[in-house]
N, C-alpha and C. Protein backbone atom coordinates (compact mmCIF):
# COMPACT_ATOMS: atom_id res chain seq x y z
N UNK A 1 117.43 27.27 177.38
CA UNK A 1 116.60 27.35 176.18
C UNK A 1 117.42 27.99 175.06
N UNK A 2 117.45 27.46 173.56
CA UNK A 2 118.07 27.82 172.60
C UNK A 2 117.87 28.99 172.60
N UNK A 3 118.27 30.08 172.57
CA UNK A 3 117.97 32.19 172.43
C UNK A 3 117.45 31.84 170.62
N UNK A 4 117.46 31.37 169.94
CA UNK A 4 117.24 31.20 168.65
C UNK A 4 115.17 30.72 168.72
N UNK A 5 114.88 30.07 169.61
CA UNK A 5 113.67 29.80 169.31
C UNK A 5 112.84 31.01 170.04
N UNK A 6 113.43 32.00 170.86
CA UNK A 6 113.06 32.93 171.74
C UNK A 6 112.66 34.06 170.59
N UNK A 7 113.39 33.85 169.16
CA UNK A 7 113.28 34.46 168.13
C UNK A 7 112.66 34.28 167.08
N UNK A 8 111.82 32.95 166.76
CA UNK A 8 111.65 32.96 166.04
C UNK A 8 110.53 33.67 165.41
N UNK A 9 110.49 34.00 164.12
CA UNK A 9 109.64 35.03 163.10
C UNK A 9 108.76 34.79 162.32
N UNK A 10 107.61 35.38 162.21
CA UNK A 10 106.47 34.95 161.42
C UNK A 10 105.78 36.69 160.96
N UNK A 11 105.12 36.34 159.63
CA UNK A 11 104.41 37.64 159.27
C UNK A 11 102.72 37.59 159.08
N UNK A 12 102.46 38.79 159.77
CA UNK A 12 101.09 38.47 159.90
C UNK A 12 100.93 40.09 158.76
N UNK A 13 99.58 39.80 157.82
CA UNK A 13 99.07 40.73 157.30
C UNK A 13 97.62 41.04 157.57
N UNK A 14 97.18 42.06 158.24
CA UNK A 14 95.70 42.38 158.12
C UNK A 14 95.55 42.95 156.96
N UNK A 15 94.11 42.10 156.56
CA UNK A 15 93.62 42.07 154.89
C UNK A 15 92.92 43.34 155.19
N UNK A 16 92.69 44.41 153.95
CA UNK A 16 91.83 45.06 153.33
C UNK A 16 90.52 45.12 154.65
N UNK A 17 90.05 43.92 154.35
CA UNK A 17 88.65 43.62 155.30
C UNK A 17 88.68 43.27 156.92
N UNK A 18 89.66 43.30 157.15
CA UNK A 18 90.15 43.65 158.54
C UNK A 18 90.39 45.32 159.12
N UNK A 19 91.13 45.78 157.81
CA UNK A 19 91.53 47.28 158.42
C UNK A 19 90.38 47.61 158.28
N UNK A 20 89.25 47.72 157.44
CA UNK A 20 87.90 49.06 157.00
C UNK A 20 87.15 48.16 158.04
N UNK A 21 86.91 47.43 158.93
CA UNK A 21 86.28 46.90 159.73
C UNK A 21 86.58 47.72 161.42
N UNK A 22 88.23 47.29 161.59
CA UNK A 22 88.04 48.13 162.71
C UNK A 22 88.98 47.61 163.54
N UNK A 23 89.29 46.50 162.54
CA UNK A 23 89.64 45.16 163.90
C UNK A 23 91.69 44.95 163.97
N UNK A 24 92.46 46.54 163.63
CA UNK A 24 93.31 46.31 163.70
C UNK A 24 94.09 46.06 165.08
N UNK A 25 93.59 46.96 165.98
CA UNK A 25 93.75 47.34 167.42
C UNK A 25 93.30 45.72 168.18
N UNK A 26 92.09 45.42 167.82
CA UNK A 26 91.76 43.77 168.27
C UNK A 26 93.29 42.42 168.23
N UNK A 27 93.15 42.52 166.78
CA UNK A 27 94.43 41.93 166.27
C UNK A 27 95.61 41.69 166.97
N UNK A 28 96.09 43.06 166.80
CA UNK A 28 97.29 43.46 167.55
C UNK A 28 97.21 43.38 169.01
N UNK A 29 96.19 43.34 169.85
CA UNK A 29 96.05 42.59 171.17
C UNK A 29 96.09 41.47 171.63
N UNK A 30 95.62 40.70 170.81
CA UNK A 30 95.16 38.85 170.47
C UNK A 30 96.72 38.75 170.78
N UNK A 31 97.29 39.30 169.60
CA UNK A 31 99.30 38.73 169.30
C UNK A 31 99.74 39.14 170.59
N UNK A 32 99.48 40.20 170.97
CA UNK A 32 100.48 40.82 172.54
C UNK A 32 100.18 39.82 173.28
N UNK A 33 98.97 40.06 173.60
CA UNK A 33 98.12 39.17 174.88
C UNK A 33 99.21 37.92 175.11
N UNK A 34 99.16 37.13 173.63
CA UNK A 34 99.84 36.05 173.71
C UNK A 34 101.23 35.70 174.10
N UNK A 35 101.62 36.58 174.25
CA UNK A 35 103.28 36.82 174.61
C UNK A 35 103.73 37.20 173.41
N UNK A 36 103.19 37.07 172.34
CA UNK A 36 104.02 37.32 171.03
C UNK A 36 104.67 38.43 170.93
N UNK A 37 105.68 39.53 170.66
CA UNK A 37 106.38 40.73 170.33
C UNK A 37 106.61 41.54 168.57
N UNK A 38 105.84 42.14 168.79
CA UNK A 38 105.72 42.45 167.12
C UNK A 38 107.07 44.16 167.33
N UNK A 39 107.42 43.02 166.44
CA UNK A 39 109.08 43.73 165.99
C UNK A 39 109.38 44.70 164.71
N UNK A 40 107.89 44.37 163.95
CA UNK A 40 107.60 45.45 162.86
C UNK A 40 106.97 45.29 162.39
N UNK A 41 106.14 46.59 162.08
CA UNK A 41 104.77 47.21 162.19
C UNK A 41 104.45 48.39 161.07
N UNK A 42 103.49 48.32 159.94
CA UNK A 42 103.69 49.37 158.78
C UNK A 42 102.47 49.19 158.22
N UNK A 43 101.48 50.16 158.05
CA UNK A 43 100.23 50.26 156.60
C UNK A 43 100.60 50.63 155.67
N UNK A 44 100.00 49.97 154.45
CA UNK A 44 100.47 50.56 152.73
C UNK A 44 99.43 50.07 152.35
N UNK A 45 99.45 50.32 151.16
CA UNK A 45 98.83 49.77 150.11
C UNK A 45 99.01 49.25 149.11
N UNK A 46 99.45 48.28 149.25
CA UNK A 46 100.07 47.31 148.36
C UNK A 46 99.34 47.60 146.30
N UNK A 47 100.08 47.46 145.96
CA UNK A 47 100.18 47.46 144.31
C UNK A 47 100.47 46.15 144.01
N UNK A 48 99.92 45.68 142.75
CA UNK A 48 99.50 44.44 142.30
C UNK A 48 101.04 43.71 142.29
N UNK A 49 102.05 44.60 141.75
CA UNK A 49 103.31 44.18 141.54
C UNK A 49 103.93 43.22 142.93
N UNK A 50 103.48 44.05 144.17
CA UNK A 50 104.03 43.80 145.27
C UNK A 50 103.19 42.38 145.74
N UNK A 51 101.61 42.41 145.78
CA UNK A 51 100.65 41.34 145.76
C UNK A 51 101.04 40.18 144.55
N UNK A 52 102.08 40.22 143.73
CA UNK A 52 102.05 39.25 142.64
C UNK A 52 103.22 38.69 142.92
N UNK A 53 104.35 39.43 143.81
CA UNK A 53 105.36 38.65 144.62
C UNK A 53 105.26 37.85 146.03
N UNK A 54 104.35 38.50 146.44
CA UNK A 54 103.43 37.81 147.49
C UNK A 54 102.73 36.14 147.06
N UNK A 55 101.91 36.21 146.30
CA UNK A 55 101.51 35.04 145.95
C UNK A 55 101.88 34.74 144.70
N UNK A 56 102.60 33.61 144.68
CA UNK A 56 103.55 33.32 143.30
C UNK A 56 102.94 32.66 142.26
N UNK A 57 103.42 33.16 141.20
CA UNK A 57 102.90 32.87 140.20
C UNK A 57 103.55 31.60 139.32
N UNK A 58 103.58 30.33 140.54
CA UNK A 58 104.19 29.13 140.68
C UNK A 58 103.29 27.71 140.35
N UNK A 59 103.59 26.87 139.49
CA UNK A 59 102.68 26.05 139.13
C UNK A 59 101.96 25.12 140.30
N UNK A 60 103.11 24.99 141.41
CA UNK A 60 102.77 24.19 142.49
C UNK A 60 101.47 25.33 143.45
N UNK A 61 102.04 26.44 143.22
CA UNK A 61 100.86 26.95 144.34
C UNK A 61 99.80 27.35 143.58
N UNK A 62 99.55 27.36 142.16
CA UNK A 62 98.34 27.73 141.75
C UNK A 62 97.90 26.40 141.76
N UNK A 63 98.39 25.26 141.16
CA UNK A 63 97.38 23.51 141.85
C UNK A 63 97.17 23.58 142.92
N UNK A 64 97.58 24.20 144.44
CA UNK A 64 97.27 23.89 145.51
C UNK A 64 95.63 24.96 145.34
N UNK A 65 95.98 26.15 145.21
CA UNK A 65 94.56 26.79 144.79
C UNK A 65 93.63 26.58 144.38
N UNK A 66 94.22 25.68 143.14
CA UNK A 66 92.61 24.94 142.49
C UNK A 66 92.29 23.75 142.68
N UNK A 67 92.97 22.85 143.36
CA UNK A 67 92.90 21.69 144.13
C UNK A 67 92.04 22.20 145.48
N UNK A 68 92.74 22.89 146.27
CA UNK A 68 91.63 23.31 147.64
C UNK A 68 90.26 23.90 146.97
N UNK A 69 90.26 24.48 145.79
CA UNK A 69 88.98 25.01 144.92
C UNK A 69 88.02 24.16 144.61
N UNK A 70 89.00 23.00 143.90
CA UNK A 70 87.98 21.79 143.83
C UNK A 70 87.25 20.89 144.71
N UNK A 71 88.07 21.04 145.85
CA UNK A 71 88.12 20.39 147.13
C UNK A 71 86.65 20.47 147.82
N UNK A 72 86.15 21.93 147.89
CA UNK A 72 85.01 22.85 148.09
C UNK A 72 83.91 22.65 147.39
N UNK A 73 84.00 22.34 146.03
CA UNK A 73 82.97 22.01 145.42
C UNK A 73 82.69 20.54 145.51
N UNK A 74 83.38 20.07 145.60
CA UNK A 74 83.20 18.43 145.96
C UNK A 74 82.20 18.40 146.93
N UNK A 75 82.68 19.32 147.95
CA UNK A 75 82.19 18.82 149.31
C UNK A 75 81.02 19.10 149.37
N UNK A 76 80.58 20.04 148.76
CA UNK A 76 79.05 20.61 148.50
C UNK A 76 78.41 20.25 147.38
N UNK A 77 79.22 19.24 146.82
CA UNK A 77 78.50 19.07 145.55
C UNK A 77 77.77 19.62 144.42
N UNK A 78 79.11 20.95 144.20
CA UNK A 78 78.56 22.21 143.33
C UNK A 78 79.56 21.38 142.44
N UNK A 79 79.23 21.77 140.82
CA UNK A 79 79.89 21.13 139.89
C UNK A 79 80.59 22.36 139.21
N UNK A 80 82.14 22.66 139.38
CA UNK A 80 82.66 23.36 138.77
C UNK A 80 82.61 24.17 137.76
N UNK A 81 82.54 23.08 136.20
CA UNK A 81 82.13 23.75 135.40
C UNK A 81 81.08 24.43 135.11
N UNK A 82 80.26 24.34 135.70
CA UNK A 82 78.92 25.05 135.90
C UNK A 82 79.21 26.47 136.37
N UNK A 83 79.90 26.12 137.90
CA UNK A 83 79.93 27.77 138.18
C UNK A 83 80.90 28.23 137.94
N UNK A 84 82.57 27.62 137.13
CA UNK A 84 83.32 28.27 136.85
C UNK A 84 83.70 28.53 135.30
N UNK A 85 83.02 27.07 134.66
CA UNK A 85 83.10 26.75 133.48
C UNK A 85 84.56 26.28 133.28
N UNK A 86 85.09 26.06 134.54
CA UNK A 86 86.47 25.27 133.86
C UNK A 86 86.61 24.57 135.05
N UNK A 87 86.85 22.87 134.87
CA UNK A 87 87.69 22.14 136.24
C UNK A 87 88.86 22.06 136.21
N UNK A 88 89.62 22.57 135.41
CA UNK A 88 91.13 22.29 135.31
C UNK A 88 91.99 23.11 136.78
N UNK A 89 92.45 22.28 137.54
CA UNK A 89 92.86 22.68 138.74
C UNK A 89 94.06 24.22 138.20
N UNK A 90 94.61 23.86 137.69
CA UNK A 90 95.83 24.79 137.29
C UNK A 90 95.08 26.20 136.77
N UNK A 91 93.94 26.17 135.89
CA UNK A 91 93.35 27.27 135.27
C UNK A 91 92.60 27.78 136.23
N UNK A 92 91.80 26.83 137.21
CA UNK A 92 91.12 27.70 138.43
C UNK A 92 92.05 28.05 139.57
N UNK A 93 93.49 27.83 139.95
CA UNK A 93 94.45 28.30 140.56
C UNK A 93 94.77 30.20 139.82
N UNK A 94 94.91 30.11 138.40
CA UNK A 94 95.37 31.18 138.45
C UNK A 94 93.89 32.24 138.59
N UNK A 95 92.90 31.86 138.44
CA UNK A 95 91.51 33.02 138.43
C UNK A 95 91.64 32.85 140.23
N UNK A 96 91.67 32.08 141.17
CA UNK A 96 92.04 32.27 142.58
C UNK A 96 92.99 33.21 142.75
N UNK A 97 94.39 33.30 142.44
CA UNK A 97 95.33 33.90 142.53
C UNK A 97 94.65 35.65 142.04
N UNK A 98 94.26 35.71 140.90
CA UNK A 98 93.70 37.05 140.36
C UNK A 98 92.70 37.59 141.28
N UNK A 99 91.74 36.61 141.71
CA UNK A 99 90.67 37.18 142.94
C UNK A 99 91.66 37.81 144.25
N UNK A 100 92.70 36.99 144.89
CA UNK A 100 93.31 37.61 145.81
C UNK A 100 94.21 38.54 145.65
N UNK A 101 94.68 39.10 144.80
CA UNK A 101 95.68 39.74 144.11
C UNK A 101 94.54 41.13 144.01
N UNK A 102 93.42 41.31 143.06
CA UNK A 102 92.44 42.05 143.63
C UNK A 102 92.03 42.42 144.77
N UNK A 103 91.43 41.63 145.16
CA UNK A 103 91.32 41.83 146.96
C UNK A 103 92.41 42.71 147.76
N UNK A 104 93.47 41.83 147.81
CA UNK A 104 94.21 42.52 148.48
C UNK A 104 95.31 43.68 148.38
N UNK A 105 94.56 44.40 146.88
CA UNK A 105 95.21 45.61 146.55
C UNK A 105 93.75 46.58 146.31
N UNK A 106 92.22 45.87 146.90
CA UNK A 106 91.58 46.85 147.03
C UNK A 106 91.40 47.91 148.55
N UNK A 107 92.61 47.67 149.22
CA UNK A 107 92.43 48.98 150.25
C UNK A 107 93.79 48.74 151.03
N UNK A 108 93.79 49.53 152.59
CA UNK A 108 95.26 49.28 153.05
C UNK A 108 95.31 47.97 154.04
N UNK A 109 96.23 47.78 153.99
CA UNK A 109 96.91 46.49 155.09
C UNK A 109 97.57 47.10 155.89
N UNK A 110 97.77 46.22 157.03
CA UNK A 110 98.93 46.19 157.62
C UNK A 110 99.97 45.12 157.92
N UNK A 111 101.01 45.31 157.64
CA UNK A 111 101.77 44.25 157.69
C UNK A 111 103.20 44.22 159.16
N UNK A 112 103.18 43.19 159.95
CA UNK A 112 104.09 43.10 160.92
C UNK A 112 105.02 41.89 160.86
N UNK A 113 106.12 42.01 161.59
CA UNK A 113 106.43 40.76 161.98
C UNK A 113 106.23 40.65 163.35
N UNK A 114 105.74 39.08 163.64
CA UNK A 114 105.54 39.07 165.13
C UNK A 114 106.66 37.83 165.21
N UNK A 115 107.22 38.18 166.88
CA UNK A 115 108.64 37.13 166.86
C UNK A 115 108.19 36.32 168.52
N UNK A 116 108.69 35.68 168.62
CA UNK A 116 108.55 34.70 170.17
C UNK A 116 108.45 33.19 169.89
N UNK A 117 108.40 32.73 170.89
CA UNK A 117 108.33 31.08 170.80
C UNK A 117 107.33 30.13 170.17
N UNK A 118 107.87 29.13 169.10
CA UNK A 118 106.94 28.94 167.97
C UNK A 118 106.28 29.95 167.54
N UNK A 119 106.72 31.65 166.93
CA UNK A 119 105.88 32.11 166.75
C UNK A 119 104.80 32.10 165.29
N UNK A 120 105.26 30.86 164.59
CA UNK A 120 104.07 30.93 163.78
C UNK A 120 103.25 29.67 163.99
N UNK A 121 103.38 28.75 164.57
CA UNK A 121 102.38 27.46 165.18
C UNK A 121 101.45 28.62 165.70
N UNK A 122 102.27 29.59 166.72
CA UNK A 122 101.13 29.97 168.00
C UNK A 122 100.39 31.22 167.04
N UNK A 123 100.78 31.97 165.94
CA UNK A 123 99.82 32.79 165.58
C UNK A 123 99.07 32.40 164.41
N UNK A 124 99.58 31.12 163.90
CA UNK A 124 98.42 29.88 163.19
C UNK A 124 97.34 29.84 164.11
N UNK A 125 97.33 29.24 165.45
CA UNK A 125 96.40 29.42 166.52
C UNK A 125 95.44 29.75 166.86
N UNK A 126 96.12 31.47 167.00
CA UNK A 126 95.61 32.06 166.98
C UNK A 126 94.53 33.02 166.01
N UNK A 127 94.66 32.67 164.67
CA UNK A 127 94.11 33.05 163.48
C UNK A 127 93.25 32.17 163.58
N UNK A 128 93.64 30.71 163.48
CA UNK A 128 92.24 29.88 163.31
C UNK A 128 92.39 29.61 161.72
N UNK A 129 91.96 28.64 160.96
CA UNK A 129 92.12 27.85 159.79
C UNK A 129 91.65 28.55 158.71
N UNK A 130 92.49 28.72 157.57
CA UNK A 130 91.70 29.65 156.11
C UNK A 130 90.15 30.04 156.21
N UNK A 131 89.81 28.75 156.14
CA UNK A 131 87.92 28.58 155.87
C UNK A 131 87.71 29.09 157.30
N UNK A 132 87.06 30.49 157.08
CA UNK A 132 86.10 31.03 158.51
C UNK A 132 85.39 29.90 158.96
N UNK A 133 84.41 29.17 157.98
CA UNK A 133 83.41 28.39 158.62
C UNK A 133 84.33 27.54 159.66
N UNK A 134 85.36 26.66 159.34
CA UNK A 134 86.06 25.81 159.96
C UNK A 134 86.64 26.81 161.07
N UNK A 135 86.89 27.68 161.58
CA UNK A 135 87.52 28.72 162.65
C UNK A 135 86.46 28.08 164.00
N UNK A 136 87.22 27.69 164.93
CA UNK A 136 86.43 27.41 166.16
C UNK A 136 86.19 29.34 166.64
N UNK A 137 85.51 29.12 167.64
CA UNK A 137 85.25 30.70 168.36
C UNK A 137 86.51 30.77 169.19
N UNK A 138 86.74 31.88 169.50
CA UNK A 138 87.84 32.15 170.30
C UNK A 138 89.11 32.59 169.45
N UNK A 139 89.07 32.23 168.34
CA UNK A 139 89.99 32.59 166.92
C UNK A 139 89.53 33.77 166.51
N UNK A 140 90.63 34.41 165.43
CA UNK A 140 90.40 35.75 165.28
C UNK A 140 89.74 35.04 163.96
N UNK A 141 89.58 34.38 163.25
CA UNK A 141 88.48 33.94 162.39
C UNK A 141 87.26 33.89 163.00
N UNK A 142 87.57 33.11 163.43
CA UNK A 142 86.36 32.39 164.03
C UNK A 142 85.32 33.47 165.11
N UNK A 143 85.75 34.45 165.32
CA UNK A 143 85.07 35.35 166.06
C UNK A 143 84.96 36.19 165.46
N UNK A 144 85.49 36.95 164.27
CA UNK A 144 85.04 37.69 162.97
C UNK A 144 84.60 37.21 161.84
N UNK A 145 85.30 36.78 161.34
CA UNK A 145 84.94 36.17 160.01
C UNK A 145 84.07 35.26 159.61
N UNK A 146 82.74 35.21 158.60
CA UNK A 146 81.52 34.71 158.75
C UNK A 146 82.00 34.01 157.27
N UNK A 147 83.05 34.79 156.24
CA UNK A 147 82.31 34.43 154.86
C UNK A 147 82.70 32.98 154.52
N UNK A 148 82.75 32.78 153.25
CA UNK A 148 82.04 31.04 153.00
C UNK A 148 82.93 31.28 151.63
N UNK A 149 83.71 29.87 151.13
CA UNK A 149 84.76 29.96 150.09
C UNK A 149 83.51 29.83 148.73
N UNK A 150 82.33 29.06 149.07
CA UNK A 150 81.37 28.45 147.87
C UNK A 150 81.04 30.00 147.32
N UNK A 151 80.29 31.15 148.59
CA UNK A 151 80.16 32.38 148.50
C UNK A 151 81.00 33.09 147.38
N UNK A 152 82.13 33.07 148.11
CA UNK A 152 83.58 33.90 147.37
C UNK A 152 83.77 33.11 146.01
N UNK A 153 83.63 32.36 145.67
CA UNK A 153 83.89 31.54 144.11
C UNK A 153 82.59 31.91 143.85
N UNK A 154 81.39 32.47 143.94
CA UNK A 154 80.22 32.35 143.36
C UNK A 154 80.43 33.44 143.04
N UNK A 155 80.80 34.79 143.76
CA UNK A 155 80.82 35.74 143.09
C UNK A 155 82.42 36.25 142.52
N UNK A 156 83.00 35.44 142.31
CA UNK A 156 84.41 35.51 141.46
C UNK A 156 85.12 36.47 142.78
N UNK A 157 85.07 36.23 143.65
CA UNK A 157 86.61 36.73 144.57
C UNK A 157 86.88 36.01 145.54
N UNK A 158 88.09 36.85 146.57
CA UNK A 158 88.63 36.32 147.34
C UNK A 158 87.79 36.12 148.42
N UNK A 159 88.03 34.96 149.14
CA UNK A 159 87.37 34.71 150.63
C UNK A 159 88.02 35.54 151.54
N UNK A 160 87.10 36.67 152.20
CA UNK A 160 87.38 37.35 152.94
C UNK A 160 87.30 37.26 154.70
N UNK A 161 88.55 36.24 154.87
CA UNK A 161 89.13 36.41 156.21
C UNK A 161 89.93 36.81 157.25
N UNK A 162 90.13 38.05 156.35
CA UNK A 162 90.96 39.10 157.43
C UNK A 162 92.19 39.27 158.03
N UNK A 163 93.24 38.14 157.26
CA UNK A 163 94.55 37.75 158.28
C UNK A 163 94.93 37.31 157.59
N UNK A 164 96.54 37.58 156.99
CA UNK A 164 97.23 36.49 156.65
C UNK A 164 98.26 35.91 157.74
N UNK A 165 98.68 35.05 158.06
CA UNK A 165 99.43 34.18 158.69
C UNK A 165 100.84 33.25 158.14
N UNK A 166 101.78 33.17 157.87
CA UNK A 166 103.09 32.22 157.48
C UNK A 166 102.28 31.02 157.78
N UNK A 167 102.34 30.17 156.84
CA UNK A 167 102.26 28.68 157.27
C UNK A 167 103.13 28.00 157.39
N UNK A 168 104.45 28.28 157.97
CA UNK A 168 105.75 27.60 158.05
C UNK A 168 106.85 28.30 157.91
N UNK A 169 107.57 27.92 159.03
CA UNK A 169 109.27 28.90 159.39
C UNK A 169 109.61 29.40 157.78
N UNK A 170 109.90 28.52 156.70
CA UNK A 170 110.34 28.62 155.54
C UNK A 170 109.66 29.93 154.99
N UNK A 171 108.34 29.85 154.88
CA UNK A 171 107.01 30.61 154.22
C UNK A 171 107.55 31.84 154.84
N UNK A 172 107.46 32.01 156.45
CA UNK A 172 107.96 33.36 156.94
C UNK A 172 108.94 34.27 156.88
N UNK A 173 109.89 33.17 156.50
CA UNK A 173 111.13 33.77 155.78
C UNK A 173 111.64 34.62 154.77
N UNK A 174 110.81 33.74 153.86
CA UNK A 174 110.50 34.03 152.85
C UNK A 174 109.72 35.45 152.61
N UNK A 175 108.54 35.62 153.22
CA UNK A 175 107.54 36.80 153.31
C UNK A 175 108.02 37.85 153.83
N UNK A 176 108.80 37.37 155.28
CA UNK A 176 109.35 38.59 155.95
C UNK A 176 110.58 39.07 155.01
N UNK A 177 111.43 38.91 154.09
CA UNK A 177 112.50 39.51 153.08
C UNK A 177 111.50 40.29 152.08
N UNK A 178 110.11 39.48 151.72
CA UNK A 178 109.93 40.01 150.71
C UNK A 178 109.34 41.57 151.23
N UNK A 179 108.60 41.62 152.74
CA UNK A 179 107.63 42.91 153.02
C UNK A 179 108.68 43.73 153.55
N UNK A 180 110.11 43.56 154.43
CA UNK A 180 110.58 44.25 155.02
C UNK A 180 112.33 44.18 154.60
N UNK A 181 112.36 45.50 155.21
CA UNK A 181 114.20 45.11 155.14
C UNK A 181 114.55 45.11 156.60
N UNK A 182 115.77 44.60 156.49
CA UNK A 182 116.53 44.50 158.01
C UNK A 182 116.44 45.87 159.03
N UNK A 183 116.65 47.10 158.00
CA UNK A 183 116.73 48.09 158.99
C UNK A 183 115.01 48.15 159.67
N UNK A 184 114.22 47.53 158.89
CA UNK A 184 112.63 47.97 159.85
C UNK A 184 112.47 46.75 160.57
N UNK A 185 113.52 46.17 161.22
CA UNK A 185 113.02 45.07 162.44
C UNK A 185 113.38 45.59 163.76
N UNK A 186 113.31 45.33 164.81
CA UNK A 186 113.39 45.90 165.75
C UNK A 186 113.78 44.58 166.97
N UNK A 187 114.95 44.63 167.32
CA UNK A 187 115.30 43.66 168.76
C UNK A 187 114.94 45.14 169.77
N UNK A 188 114.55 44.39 171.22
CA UNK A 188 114.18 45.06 171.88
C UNK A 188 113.57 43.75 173.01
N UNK A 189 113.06 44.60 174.44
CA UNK A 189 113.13 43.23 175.88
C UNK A 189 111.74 43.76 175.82
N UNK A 190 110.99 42.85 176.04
CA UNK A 190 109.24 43.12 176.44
C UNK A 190 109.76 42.43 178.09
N UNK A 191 109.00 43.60 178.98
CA UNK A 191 109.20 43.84 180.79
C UNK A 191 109.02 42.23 180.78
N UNK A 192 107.56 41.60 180.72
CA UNK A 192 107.25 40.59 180.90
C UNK A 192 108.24 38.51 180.86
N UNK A 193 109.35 39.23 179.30
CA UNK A 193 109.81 38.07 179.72
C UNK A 193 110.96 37.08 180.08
N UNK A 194 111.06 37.72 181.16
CA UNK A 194 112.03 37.29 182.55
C UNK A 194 111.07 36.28 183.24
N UNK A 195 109.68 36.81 183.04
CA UNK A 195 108.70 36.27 184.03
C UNK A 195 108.17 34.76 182.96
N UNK A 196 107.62 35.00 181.99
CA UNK A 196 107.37 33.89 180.83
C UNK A 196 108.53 32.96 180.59
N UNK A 197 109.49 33.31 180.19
CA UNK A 197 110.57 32.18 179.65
C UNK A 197 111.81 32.25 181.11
C-alpha cells in the first residue's frame, strides 16, 4: 500500500453550535471510532479576519453560494426577491458568506486535522451532506442537526450544522496551511494499525 494514502489529510472544524451544545467529545469519537487519527487538535476563536480567509471572498465561491441559495428556493418555491429582495446569485453569495463569517466568529471552535485512508471521502461520510434535512441518521448531521437552509435564509444567517468538513484533497490542503503550521501536526503509530492496514 502507497504509505502516502496511509496519510492522507483533511480538516474538520466544530462550529460554534457544536461546541455550546456538547457534542465535541461525540465528534471526536465518531473520527477515532473510524480509524481516523487526529494529528491536530486546538479551540480559538476565530476573528472575522481569520473566518474571511477561510471562506473566500472569490467570485466563483460566492456564485456557488447563491446558486445553492437559489437552488433552495426553487425547490420550495419561495421567491427570492421577496424574502431576500435580491435574486442576483453573486449579491446573495456575498450576504451568505457574511451570515457564515458571523456565525462562525460568534463563539469557540475547534479545529483538527484528521489523517488516514481516504481521509476526507470517509469524514465526508461521516458528517453526512451540508443540508441537515438531507443527513441520513447515523451521520453526525443527521443525528444532531435538525436546522433547515429556508429557516436560516429567513432569518438572515448561517445554517447551523455543526461541522465543517474539506470537500476535496485540494480544499484540505488548502485549509490545513491556512488553520495550522507544520510545527502543530503530529506523526505518531495509533496501537491499532498493524491490525487495520
Amino acid at each position: 500500500m502507497p504509505p502516502l494514502l496511509k496519510e492522507e489529510k483533511t480538516l474538520v472544524i466544530i462550529k460554534p453550535d457544536g461546541v455550546k451544545r456538547g457534542l465535541t467529545g461525540e465528534i471526536i469519537r465518531r473520527i477515532e471510532q473510524r480509524g481516523l487519527k487526529i494529528v491536530a487538535l486546538k479551540m480559538i476563536w476565530p476573528n472575522k479576519k481569520q473566518m474571511s480567509r477561510h471562506y473566500p471572498n472569490k467570485r466563483f465561491y460566492l456564485l456557488s453560494l447563491g446558486n445553492k441559495t437559489l437552488e433552495t428556493y426553487n425547490h420550495f418555491n419561495l421567491d427570492p426577491i421577496k424574502e431576500l429582495g435580491v435574486n442576483d446569485p453573486l449579491k446573495i453569495g456575498r450576504m451568505v458568506r457574511r451570515w457564515l463569517i458571523d456565525f462562525m466568529t460568534s463563539g469557540p471552535i475547534i479545529k483538527m486535522i484528521v489523517e488516514g485512508i481516504h481521509a476526507v471521502e470517509m469524514v465526508r461520510k461521516l458528517v453526512g451532506p451540508t443540508m441537515p434535512a438531507k443527513a441520513e441518521m447515523g451521520t453526525i448531521r443527521g443525528d444532531f442537526s435538525i436546522d433547515s437552509a429556508v429557516l436560516a435564509n429567513a432569518q438572515k444567517r448561517a445554517v447551523h450544522n455543526l461541522i465543517h468538513a474539506s470537500g476535496s484533497l485540494e480544499e484540505a490542503e488548502s485549509e490545513i496551511k491556512l488553520w495550522f503550521s507544520k510545527e502543530e501536526i503530529h506523526s505518531y503509530y495509533r496501537a491499532e494499525e498493524d491490525i487495520m492496514f
